[in-house]
PDB file of N, CA and C in Angstrom:
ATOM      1  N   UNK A   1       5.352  -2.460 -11.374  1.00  0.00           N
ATOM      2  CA  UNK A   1       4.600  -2.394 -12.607  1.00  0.00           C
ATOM      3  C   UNK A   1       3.957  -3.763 -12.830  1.00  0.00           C
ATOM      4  N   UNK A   2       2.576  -3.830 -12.842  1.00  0.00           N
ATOM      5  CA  UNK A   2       1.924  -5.070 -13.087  1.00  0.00           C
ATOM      6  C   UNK A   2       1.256  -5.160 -14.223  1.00  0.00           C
ATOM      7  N   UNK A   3       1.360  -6.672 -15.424  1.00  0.00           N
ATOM      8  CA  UNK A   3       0.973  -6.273 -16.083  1.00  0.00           C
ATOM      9  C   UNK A   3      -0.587  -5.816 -16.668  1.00  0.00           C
ATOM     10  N   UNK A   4      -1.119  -5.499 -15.610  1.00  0.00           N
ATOM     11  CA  UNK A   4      -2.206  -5.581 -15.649  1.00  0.00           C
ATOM     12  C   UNK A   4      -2.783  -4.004 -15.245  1.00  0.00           C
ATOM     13  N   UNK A   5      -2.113  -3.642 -14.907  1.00  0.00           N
ATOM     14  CA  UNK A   5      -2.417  -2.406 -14.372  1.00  0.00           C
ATOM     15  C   UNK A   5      -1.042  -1.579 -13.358  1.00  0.00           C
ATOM     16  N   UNK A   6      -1.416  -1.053 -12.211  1.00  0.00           N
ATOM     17  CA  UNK A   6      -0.480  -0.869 -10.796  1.00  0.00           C
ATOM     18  C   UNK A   6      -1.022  -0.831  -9.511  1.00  0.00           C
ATOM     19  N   UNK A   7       0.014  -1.005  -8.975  1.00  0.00           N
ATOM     20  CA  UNK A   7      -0.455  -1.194  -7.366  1.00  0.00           C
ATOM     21  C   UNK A   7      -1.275  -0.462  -6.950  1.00  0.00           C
ATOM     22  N   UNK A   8      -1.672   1.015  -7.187  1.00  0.00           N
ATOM     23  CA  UNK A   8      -2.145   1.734  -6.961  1.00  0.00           C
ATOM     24  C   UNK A   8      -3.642   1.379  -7.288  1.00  0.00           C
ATOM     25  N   UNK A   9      -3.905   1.118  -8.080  1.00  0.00           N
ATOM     26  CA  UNK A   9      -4.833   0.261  -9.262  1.00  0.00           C
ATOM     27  C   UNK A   9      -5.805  -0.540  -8.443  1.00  0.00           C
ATOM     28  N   UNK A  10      -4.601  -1.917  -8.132  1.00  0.00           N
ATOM     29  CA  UNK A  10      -4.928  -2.742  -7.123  1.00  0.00           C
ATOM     30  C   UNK A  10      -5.385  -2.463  -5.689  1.00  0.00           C
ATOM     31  N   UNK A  11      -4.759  -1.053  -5.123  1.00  0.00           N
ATOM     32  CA  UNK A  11      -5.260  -1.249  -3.684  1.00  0.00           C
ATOM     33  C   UNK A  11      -6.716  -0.599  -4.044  1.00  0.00           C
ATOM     34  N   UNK A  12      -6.878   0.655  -4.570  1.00  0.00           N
ATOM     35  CA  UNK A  12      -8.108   1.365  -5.463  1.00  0.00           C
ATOM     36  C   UNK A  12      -9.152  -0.002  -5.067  1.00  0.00           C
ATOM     37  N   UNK A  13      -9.066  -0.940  -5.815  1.00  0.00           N
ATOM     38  CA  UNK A  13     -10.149  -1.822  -6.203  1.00  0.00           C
ATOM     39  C   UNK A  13      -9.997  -2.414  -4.740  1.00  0.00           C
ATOM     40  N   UNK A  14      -9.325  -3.078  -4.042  1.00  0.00           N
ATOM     41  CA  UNK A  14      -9.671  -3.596  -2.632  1.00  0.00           C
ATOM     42  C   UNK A  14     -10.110  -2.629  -2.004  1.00  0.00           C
ATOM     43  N   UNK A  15      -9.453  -1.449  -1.620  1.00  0.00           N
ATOM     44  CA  UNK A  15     -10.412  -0.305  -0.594  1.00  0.00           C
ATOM     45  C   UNK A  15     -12.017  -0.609  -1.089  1.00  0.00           C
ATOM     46  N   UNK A  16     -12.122  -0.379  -2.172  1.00  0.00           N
ATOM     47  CA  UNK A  16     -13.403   0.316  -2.717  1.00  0.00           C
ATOM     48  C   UNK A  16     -14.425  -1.134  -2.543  1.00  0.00           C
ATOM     49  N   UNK A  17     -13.649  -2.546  -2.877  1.00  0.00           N
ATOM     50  CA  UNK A  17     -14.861  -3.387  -2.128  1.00  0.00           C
ATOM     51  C   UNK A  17     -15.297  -3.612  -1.008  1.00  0.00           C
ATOM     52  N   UNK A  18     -16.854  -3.328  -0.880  1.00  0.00           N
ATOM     53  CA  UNK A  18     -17.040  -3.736   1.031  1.00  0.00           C
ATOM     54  C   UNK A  18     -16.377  -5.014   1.860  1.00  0.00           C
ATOM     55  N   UNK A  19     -16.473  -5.980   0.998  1.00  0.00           N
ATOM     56  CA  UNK A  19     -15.647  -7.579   1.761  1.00  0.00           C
ATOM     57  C   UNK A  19     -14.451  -6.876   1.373  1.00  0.00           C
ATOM     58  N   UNK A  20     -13.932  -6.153   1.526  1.00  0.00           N
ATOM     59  CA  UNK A  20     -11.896  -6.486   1.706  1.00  0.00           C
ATOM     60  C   UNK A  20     -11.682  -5.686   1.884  1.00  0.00           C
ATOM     61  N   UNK A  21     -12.432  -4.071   1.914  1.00  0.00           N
ATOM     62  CA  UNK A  21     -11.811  -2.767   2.681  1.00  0.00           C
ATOM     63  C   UNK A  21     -11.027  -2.647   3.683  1.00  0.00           C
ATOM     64  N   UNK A  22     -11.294  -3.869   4.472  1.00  0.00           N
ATOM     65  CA  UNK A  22     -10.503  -4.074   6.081  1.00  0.00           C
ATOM     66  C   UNK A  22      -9.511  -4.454   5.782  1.00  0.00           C
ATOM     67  N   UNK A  23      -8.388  -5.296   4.639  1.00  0.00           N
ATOM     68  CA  UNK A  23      -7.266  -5.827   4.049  1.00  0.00           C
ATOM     69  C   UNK A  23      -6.749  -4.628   4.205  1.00  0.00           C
ATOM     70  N   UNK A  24      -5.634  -4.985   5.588  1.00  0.00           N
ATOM     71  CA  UNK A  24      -3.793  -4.035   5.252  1.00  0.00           C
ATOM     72  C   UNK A  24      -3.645  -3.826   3.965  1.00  0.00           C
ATOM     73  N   UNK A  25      -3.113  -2.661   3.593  1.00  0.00           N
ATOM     74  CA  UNK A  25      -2.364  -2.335   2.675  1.00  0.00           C
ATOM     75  C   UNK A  25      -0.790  -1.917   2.476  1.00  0.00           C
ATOM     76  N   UNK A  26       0.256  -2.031   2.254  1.00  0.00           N
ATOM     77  CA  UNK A  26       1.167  -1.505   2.323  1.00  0.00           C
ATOM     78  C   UNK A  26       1.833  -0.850   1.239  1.00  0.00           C
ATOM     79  N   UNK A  27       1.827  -0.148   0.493  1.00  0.00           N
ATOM     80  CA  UNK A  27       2.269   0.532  -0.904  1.00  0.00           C
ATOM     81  C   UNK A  27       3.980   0.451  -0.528  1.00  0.00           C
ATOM     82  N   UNK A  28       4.594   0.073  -1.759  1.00  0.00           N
ATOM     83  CA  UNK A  28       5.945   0.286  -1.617  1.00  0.00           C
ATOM     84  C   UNK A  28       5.943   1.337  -3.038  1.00  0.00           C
ATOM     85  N   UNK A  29       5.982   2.027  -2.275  1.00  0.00           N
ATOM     86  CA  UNK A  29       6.096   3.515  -3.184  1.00  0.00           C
ATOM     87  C   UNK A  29       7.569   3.397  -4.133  1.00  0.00           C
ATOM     88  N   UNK A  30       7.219   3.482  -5.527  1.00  0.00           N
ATOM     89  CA  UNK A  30       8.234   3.730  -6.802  1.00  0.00           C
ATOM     90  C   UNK A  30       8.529   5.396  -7.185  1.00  0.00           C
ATOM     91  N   UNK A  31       9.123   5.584  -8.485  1.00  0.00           N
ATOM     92  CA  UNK A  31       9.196   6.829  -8.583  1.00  0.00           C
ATOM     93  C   UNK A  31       7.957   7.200  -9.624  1.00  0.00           C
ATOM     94  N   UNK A  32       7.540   6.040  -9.755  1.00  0.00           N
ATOM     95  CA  UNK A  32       5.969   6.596 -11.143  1.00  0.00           C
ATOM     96  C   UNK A  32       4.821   7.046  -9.974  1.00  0.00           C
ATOM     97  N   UNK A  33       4.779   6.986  -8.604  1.00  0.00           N
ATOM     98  CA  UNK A  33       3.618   8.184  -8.268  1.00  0.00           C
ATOM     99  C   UNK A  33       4.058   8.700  -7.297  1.00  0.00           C
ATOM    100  N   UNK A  34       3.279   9.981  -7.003  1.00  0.00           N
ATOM    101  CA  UNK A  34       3.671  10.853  -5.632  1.00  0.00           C
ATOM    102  C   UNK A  34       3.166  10.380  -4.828  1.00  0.00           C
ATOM    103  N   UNK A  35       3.489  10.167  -3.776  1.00  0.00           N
ATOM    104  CA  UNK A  35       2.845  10.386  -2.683  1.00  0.00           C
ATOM    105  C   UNK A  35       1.434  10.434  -2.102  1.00  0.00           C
ATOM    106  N   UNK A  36       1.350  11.998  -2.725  1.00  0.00           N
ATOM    107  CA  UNK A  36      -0.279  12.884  -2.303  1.00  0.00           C
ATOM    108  C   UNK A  36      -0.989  11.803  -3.807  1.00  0.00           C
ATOM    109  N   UNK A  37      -0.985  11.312  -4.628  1.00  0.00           N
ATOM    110  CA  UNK A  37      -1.601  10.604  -5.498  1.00  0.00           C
ATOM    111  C   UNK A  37      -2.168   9.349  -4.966  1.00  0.00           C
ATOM    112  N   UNK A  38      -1.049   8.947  -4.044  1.00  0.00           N
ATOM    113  CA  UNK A  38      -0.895   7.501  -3.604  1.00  0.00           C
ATOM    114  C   UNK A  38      -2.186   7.588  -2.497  1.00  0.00           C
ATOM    115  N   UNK A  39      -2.174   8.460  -1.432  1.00  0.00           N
ATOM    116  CA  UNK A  39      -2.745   8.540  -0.525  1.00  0.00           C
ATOM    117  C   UNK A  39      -4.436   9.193  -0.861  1.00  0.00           C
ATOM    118  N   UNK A  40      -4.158   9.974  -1.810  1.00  0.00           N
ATOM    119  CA  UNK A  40      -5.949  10.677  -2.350  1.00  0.00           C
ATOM    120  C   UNK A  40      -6.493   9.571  -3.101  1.00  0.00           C
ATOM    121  N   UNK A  41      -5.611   8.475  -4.078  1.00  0.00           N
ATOM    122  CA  UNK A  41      -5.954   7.411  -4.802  1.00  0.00           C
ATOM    123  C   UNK A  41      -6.880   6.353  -3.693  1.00  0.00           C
ATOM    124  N   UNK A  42      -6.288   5.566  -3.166  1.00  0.00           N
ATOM    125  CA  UNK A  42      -6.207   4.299  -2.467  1.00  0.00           C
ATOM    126  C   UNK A  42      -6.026   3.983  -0.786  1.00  0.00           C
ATOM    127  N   UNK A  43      -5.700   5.129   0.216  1.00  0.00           N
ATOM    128  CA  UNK A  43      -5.333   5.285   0.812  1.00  0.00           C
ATOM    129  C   UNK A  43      -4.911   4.392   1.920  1.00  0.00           C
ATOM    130  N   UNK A  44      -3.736   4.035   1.341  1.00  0.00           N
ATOM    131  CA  UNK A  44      -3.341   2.624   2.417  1.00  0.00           C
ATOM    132  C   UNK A  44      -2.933   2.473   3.759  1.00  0.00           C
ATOM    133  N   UNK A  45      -2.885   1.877   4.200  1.00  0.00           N
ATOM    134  CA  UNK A  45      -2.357   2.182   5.730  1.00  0.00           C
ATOM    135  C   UNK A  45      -1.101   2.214   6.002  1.00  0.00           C
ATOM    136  N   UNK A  46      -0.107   2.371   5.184  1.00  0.00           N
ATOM    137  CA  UNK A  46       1.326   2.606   5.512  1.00  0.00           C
ATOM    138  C   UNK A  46       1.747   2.850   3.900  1.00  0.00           C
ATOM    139  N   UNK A  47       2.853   3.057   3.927  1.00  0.00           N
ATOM    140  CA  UNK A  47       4.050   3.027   2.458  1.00  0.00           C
ATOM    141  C   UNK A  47       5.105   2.919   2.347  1.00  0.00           C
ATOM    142  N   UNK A  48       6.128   2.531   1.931  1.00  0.00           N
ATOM    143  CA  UNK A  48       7.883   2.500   2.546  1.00  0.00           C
ATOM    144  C   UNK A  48       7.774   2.558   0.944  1.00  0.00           C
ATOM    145  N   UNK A  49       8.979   4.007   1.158  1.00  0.00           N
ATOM    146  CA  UNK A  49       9.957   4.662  -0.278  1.00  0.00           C
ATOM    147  C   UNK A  49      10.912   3.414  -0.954  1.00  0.00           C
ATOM    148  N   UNK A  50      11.529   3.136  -2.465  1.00  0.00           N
ATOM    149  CA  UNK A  50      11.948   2.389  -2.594  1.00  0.00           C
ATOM    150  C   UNK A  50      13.436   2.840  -2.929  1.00  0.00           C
ATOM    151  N   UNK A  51      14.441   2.489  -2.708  1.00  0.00           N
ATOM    152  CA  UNK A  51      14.722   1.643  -2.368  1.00  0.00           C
ATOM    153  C   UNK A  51      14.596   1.437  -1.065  1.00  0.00           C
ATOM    154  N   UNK A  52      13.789   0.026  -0.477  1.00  0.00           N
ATOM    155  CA  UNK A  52      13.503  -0.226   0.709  1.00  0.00           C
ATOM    156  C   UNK A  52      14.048  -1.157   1.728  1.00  0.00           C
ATOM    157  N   UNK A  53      14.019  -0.868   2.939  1.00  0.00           N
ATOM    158  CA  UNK A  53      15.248  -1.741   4.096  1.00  0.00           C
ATOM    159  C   UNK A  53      13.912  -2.981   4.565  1.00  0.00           C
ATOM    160  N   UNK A  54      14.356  -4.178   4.735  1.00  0.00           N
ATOM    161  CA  UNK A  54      13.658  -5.585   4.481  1.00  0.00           C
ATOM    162  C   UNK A  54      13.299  -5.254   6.206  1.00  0.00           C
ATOM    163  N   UNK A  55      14.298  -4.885   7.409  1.00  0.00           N
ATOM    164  CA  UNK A  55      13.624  -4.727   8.269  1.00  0.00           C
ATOM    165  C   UNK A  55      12.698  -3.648   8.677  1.00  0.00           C
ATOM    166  N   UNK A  56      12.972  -3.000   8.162  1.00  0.00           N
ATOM    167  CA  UNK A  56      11.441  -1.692   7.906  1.00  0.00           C
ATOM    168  C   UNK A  56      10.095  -2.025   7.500  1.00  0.00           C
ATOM    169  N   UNK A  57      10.619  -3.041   6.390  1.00  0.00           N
ATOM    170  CA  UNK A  57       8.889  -3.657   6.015  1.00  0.00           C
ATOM    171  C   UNK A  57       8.809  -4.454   7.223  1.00  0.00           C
ATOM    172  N   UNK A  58       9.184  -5.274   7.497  1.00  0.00           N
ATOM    173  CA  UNK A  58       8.746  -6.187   8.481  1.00  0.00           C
ATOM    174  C   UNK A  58       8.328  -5.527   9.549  1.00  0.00           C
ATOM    175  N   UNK A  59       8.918  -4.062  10.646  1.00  0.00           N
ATOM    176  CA  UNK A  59       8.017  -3.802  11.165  1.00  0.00           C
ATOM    177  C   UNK A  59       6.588  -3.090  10.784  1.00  0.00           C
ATOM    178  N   UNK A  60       7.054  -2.334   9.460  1.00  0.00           N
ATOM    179  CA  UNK A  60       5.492  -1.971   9.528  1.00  0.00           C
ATOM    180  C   UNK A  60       4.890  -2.989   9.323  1.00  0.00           C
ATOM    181  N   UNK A  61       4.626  -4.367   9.090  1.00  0.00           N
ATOM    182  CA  UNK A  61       4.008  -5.501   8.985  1.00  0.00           C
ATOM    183  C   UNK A  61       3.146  -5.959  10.082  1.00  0.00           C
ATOM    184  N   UNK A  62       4.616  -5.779  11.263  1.00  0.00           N
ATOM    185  CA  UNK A  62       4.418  -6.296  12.639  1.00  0.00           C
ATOM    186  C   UNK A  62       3.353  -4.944  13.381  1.00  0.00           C
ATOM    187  N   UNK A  63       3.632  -4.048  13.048  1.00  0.00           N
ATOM    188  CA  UNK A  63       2.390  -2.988  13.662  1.00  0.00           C
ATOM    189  C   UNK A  63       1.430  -2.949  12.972  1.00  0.00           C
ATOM    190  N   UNK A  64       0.918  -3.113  11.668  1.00  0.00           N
ATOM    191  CA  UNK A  64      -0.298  -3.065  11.523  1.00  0.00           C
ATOM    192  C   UNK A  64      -1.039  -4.684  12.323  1.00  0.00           C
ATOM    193  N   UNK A  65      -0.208  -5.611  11.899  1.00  0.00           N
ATOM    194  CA  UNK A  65      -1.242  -6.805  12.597  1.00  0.00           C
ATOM    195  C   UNK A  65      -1.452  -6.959  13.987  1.00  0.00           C
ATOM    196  N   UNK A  66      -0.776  -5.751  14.713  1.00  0.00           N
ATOM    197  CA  UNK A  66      -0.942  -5.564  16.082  1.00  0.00           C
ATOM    198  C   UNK A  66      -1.994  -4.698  16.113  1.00  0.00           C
ATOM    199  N   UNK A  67      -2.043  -3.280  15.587  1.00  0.00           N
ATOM    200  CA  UNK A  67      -3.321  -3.008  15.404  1.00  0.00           C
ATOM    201  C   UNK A  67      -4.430  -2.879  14.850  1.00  0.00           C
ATOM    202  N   UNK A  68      -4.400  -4.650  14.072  1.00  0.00           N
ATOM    203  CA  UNK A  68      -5.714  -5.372  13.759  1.00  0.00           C
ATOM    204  C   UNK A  68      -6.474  -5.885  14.395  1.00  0.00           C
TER     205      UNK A  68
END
């Protein structure tokens, strides 16, 4: 929860600018959205459910900057 808005919010506005569309995204998915919201919203390139395992993020980390 940001106070400014949500993550969802945030990736929304990076996809949607031409300079930063190419910026990884990683959603760490809460229980305030689904899924299919998350992905029709903003559509990021990965997501890990929360509560989340620290080496799970790190590989999806390590595979997207591999296939950057």
């Amino acid at each position: 929860m940001l106070p400014d808005g949500s993550g969802i919010d945030l990736c929304e506005e990076i996809k949607s600018d031409v300079d930063h569309k190419e910026i990884p995204i990683i959603i760490i998915m809460s229980a305030h959205a689904t899924l299919d919201h998350i992905f029709q919203s903003c559509q990021p390139d990965d997501f890990i459910p929360k509560p989340f395992d620290i080496d799970n993020l790190l590989l999806k980390v390590q595979k997207i900057i591999e296939n950057k």
